[in-house]
N, C-alpha and C. Protein backbone atom coordinates (compact mmCIF):
# COMPACT_ATOMS: atom_id res chain seq x y z
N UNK A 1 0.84 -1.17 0.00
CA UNK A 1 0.00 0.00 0.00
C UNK A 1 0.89 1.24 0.00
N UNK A 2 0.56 2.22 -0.76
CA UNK A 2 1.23 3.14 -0.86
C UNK A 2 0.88 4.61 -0.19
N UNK A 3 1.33 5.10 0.29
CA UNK A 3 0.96 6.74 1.19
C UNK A 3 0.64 7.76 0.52
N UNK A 4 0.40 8.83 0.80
CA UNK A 4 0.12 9.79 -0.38
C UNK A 4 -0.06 11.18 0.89
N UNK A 5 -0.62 12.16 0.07
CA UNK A 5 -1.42 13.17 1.46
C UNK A 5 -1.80 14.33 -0.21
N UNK A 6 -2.44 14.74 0.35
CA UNK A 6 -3.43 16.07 -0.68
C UNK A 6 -3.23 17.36 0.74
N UNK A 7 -2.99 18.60 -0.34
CA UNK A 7 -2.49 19.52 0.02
C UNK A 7 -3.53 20.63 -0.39
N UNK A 8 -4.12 21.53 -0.05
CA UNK A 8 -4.70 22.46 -0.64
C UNK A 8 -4.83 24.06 -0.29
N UNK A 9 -4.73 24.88 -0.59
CA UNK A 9 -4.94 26.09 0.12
C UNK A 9 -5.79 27.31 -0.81
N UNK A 10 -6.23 27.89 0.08
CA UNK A 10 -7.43 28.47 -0.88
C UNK A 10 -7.87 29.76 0.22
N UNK A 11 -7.75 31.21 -0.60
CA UNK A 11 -7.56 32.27 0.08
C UNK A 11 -9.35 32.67 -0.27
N UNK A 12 -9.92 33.34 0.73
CA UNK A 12 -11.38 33.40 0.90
C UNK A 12 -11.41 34.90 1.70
N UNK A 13 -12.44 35.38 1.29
CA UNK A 13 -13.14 36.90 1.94
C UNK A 13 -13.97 36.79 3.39
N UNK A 14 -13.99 35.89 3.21
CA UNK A 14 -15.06 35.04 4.66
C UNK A 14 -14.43 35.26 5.89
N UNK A 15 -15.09 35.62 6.94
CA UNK A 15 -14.35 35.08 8.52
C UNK A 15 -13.73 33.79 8.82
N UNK A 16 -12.74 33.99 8.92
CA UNK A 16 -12.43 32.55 9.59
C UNK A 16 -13.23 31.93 10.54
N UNK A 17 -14.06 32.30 11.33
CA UNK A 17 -15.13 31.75 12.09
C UNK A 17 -15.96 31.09 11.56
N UNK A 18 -16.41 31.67 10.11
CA UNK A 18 -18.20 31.17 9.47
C UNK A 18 -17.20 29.68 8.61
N UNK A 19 -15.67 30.53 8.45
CA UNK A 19 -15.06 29.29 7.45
C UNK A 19 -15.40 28.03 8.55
N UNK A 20 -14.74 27.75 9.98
CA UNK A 20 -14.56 27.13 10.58
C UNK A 20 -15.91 26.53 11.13
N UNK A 21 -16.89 27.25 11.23
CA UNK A 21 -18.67 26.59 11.54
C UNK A 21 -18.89 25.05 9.92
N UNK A 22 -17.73 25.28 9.13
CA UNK A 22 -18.60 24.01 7.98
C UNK A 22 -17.45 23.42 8.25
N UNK A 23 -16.31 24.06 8.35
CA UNK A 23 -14.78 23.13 8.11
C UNK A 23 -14.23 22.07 9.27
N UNK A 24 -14.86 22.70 10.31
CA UNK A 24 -14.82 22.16 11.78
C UNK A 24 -16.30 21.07 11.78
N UNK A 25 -16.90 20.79 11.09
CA UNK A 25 -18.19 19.72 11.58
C UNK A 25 -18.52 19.29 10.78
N UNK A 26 -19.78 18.16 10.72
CA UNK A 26 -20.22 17.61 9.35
C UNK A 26 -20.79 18.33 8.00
N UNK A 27 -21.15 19.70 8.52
CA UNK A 27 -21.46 20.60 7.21
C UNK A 27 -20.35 20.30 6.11
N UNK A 28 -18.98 19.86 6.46
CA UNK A 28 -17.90 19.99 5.10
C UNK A 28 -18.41 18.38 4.54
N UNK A 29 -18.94 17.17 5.52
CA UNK A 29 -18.60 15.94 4.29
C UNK A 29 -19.93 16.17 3.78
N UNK A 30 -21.34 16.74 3.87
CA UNK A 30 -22.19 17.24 2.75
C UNK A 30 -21.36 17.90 1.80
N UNK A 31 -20.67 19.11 1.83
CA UNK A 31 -20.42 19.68 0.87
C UNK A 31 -19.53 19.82 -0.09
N UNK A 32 -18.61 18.85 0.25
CA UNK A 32 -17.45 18.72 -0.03
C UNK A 32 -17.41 18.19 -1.04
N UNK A 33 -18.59 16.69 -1.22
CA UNK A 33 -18.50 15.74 -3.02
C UNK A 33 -19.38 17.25 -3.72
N UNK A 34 -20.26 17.88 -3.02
CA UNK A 34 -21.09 19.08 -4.18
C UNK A 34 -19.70 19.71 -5.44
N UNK A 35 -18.80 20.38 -4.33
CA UNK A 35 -17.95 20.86 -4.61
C UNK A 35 -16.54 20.37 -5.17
N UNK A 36 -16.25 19.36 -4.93
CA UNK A 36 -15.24 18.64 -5.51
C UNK A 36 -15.39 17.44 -5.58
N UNK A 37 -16.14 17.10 -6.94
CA UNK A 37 -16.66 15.55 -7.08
C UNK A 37 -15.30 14.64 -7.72
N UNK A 38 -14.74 15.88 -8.12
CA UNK A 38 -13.29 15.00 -8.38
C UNK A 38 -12.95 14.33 -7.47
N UNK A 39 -12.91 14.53 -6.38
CA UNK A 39 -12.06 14.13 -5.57
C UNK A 39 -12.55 13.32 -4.57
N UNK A 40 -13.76 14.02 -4.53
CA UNK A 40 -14.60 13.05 -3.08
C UNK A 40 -15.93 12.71 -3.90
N UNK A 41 -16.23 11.21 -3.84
CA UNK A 41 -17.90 10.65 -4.83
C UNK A 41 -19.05 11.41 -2.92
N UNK A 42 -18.40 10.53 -2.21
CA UNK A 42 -19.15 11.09 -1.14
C UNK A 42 -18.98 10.68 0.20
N UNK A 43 -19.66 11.32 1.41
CA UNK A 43 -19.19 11.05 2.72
C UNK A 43 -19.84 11.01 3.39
N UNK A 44 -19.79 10.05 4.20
CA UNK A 44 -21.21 9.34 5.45
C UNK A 44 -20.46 9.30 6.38
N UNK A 45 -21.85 9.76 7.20
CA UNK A 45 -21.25 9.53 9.05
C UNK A 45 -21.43 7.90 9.20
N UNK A 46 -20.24 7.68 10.14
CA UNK A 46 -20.49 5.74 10.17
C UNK A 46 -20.79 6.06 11.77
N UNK A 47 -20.52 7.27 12.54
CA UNK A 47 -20.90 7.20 13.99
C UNK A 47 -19.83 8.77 14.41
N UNK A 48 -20.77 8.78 15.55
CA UNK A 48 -20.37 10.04 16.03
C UNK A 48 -21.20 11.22 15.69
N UNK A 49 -20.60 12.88 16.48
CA UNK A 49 -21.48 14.04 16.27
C UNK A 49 -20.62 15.05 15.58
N UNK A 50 -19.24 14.61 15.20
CA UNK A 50 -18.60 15.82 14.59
C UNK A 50 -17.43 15.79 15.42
N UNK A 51 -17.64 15.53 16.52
CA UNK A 51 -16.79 15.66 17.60
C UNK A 51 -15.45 14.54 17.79
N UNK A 52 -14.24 14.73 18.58
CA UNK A 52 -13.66 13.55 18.71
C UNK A 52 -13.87 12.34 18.71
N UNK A 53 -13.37 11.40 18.05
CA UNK A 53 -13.45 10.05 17.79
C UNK A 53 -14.57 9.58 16.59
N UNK A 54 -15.46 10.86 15.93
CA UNK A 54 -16.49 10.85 14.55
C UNK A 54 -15.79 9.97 13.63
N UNK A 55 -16.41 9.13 13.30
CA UNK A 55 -15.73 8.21 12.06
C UNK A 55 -17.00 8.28 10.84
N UNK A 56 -15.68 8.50 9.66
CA UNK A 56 -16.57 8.89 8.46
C UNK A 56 -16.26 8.11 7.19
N UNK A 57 -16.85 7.59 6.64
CA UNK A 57 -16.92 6.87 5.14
C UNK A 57 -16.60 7.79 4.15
N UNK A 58 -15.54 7.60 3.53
CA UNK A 58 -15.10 8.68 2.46
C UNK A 58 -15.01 7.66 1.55
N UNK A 59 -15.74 7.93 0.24
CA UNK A 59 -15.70 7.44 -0.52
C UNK A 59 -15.33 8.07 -2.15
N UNK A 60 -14.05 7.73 -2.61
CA UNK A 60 -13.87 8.87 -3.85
C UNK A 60 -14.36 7.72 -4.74
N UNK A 61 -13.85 8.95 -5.88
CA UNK A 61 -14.58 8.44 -7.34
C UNK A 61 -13.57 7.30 -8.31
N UNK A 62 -13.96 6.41 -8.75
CA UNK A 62 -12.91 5.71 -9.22
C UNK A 62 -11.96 6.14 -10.01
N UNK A 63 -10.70 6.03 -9.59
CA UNK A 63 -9.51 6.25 -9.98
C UNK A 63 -8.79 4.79 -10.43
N UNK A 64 -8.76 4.06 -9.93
CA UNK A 64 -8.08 2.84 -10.26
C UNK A 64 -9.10 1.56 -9.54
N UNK A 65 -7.61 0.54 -9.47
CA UNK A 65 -8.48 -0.72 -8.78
C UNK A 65 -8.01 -0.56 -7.35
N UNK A 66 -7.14 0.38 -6.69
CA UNK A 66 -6.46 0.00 -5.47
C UNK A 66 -7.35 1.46 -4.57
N UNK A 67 -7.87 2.07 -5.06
CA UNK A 67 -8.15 3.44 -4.66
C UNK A 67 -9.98 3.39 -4.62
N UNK A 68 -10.55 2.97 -3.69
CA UNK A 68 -12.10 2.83 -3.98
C UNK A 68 -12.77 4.15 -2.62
N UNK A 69 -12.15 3.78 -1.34
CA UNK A 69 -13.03 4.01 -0.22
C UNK A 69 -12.17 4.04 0.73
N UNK A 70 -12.56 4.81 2.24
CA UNK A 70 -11.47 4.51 3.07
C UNK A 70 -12.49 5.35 4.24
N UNK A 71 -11.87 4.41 5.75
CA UNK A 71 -12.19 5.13 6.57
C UNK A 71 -11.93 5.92 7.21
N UNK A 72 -12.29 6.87 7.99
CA UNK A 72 -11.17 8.52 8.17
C UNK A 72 -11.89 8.86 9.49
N UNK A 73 -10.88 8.80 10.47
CA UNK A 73 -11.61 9.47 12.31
C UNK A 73 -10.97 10.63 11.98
N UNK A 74 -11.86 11.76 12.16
CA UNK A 74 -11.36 12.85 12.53
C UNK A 74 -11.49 13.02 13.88
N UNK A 75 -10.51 14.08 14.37
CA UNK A 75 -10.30 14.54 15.42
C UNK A 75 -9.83 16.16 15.77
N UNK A 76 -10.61 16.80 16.36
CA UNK A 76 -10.45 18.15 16.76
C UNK A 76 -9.38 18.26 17.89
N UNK A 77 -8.18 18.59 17.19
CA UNK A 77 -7.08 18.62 18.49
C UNK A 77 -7.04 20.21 19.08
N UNK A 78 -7.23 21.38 18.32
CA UNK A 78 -7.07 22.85 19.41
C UNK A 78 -8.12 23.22 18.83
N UNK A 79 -9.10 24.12 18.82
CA UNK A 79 -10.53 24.59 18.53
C UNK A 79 -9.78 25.97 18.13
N UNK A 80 -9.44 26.23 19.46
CA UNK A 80 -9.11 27.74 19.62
C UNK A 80 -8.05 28.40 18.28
N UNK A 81 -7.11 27.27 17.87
CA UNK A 81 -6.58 27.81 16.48
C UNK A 81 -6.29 27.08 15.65
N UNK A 82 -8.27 26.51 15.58
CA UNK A 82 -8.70 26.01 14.43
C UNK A 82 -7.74 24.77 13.51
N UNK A 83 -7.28 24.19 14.52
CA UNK A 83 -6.77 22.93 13.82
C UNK A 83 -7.37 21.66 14.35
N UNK A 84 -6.72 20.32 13.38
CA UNK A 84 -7.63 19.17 13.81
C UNK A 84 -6.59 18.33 13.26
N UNK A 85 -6.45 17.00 13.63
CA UNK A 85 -6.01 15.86 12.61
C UNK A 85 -6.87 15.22 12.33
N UNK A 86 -6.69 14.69 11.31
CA UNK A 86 -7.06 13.54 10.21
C UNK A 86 -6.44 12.40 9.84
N UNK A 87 -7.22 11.32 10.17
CA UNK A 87 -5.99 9.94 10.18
C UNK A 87 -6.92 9.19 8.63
N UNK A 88 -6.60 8.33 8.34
CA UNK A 88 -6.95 8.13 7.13
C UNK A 88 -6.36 6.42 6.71
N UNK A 89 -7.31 5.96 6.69
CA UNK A 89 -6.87 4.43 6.11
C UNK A 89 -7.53 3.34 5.03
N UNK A 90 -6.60 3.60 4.12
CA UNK A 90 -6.97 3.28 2.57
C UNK A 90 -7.02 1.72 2.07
C-alpha cells in the first residue's frame, strides 16, 4: 500500500469563524462531493457528532483498482486555532 497526502490552500473573503462553523463539523462531508466531485464521490457519518473520535466513510470516485473508499476518524485537536487531525486508512 502506498501513502500519499493532498495539500490544498485556498484564500477566501469570509471570517475565519463562518469558514470554521462548515470546516470544523459535518457541514464539510455534505459539501465537499457538491464541490469537488473529483475528488470526493461522497461522505457518510459511520458514527459520532462531529466531535472527537467521529468516524466517516469517504468514498472517492474511481480512480483505479487500489483506490475505492477509506475510513477517516477525525479529530479536533485545538478549537481555539482552528486545527484538527485527520488519520486516514486506505
Amino acid at each position: 500500500m502506498e501513502g500519499g497526502s493532498l495539500w490544498h490552500e485556498y484564500e477566501t473573503d469570509l471570517r475565519a469563524a463562518d469558514v470554521w462553523e462548515v470546516y470544523g463539523s459535518l457541514a464539510l462531508g455534505q459539501l465537499a462531493p457538491q464541490l469537488l466531485p473529483h475528488v470526493l464521490s461522497k461522505v457518510e457519518l459511520v458514527e459520532g457528532d462531529g466531535g472527537v473520535g467521529t468516524v466517516l466513510l469517504v468514498t472517492f470516485p474511481p480512480a483505479g483498482p487500489n483506490l475505492k473508499s477509506s475510513a477517516s476518524g477525525w479529530y479536533r485537536c485545538n478549537r481555539s486555532f482552528n486545527q484538527f487531525l485527520v488519520t486516514c486508512m486506505c
